[in-house]
N, C-alpha and C. Protein backbone atom coordinates (compact mmCIF):
# COMPACT_ATOMS: atom_id res chain seq x y z
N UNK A 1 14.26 24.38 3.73
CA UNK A 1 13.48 24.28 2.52
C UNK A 1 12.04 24.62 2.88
N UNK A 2 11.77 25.60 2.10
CA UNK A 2 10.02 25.80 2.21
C UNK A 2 9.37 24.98 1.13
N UNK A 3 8.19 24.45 1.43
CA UNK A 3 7.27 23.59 0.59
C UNK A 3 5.86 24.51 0.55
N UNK A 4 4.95 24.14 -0.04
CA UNK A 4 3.44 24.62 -0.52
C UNK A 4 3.13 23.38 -0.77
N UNK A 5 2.13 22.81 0.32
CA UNK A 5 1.13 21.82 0.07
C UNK A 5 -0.29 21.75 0.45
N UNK A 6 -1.02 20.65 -0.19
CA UNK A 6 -2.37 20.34 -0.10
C UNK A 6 -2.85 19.24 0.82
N UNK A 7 -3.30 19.51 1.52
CA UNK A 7 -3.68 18.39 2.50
C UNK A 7 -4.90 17.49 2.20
N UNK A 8 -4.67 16.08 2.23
CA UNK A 8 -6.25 15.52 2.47
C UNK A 8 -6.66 15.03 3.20
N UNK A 9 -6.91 15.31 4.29
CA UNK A 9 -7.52 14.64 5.61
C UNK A 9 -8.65 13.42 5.82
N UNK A 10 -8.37 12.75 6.46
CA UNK A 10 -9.46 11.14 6.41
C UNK A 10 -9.46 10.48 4.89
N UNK A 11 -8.02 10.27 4.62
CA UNK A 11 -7.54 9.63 3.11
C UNK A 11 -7.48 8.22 3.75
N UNK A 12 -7.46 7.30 3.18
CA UNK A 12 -7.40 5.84 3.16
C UNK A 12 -6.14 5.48 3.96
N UNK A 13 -5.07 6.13 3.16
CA UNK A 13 -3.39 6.43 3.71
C UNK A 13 -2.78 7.53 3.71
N UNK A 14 -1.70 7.28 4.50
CA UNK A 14 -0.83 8.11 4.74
C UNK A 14 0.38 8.28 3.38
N UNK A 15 0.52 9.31 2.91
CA UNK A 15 1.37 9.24 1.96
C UNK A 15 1.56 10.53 1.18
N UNK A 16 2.63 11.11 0.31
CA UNK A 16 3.40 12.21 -0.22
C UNK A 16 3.22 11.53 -1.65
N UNK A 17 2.31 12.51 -2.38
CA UNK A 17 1.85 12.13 -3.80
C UNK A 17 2.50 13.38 -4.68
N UNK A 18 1.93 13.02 -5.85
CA UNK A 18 2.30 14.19 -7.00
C UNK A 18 2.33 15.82 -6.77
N UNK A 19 2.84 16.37 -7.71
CA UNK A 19 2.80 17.80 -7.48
C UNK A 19 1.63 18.42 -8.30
N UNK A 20 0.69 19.53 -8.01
CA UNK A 20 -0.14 20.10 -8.70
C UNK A 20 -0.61 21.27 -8.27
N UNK A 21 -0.23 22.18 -9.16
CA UNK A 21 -0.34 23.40 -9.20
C UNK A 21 0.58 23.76 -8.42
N UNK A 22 1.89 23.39 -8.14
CA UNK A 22 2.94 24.27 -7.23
C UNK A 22 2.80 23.57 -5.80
N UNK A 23 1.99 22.61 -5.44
CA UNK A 23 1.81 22.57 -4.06
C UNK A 23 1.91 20.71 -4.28
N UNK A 24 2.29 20.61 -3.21
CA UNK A 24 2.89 19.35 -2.78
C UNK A 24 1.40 18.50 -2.34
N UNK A 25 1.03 17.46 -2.58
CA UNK A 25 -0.32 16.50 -2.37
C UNK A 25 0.27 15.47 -0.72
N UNK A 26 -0.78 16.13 0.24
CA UNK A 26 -0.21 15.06 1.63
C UNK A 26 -1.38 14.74 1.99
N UNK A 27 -1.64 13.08 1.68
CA UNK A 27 -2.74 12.48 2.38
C UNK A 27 -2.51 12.13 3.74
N UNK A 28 -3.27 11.99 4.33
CA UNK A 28 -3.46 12.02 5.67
C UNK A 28 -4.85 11.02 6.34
N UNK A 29 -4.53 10.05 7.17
CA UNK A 29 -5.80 9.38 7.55
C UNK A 29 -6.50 10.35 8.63
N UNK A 30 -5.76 10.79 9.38
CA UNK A 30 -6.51 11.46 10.60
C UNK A 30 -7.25 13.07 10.31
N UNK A 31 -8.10 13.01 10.92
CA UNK A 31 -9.06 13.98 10.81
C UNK A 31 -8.99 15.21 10.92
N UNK A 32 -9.71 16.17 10.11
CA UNK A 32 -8.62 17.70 10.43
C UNK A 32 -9.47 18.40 11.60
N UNK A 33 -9.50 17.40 13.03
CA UNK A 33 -9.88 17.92 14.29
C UNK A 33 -9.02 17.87 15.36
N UNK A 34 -9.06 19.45 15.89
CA UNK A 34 -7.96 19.50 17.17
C UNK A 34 -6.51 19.10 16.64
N UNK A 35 -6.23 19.64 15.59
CA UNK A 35 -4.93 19.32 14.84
C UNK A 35 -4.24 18.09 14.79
N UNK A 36 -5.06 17.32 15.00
CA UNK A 36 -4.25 15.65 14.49
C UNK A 36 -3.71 15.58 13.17
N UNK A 37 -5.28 16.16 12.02
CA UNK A 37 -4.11 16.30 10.81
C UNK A 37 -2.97 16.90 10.79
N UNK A 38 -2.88 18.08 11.36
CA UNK A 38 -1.27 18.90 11.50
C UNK A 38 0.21 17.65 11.99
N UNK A 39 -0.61 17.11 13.26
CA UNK A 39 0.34 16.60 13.68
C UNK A 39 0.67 14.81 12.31
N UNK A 40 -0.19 14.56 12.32
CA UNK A 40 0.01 13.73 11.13
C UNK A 40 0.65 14.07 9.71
N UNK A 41 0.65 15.28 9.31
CA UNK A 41 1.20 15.40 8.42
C UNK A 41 2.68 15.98 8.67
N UNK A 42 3.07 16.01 9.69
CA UNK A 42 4.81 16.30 10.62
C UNK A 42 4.90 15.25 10.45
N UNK A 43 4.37 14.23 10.64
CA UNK A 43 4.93 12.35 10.71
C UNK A 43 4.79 12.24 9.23
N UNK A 44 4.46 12.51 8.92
CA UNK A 44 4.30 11.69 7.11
C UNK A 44 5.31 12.45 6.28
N UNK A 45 5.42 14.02 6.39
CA UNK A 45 6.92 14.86 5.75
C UNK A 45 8.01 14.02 6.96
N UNK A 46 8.39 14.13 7.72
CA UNK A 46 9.35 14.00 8.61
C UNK A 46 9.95 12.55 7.99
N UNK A 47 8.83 11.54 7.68
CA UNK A 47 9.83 10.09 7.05
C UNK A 47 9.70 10.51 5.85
N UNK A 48 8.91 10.84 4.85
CA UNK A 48 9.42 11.10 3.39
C UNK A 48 10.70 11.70 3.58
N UNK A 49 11.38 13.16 4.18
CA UNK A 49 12.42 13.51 3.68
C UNK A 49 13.28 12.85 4.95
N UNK A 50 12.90 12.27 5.68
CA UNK A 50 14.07 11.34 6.62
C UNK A 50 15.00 12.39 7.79
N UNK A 51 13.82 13.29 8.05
CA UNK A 51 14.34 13.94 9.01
C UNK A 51 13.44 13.63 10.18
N UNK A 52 13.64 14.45 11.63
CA UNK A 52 12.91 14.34 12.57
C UNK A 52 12.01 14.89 12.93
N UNK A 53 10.92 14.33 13.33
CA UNK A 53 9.66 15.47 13.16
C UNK A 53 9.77 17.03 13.67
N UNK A 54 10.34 16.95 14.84
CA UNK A 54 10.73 18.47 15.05
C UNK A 54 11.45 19.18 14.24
N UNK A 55 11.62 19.02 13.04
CA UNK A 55 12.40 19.87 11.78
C UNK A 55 11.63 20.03 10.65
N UNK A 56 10.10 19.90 11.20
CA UNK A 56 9.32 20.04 10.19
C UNK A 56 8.09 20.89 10.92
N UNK A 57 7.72 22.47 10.20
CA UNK A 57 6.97 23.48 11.17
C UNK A 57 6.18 24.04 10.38
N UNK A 58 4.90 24.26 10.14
CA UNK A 58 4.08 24.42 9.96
C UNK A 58 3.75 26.08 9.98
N UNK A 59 4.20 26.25 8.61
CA UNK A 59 4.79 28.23 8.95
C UNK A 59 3.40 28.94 8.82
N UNK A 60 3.04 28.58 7.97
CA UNK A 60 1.12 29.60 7.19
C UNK A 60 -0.26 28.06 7.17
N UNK A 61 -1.17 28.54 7.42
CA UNK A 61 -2.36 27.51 7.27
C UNK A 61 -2.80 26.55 7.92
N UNK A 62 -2.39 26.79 8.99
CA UNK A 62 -2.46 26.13 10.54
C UNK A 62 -4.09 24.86 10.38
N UNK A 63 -4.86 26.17 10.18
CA UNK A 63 -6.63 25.42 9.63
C UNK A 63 -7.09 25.69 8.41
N UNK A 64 -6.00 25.27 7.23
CA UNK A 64 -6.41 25.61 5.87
C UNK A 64 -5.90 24.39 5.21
N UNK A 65 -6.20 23.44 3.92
CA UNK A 65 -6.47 22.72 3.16
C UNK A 65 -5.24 23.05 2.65
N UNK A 66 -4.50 24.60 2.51
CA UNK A 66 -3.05 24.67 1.63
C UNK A 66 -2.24 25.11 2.47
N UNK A 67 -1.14 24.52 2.96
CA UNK A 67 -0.62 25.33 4.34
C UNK A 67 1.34 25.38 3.33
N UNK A 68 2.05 26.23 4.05
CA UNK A 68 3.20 26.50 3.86
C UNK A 68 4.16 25.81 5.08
N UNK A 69 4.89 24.43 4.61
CA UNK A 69 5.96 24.40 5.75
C UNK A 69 7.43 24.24 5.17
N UNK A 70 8.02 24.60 6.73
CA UNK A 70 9.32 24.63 6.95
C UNK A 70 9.98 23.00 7.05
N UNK A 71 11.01 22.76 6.04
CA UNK A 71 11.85 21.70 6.45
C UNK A 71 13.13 21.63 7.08
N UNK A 72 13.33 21.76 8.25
CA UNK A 72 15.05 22.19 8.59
C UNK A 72 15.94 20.44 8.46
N UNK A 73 16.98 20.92 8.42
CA UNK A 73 18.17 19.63 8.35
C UNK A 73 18.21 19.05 7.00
């Protein structure tokens, strides 16, 4: 499954919110430095859809606010 989401980095919590404009809302506490947000937002999809974090990849937007990922399993 491919997703389109919005990231918010240094949010209060961690958590998978509403949809808007086509793109999926992922708050995130950690900071979007040296990819912690990246890696934080693999932990926060990975328990919403209850897979393992390695089945969740980060296809387009590596250092962008709207990134495109991959969900396998």
């Amino acid at each position: 499954m491919i997703l389109q989401i919005r990231v918010k980095a240094n949010a209060k919590s961690n958590s998978v919110s509403e949809v808007v404009n086509d793109r999926l809302i992922v708050s995130v506490q950690a900071p979007a430095v040296d990819g912690k947000a990246n890696e934080a937002i693999k932990k926060v999809l990975a328990k919403h859809f209850k897979v393992n974090q390695r089945d969740i990849e980060i296809i387009s937007g590596e250092k962008s606010r709207d990134k495109k990922i991959k969900v396998a399993g």
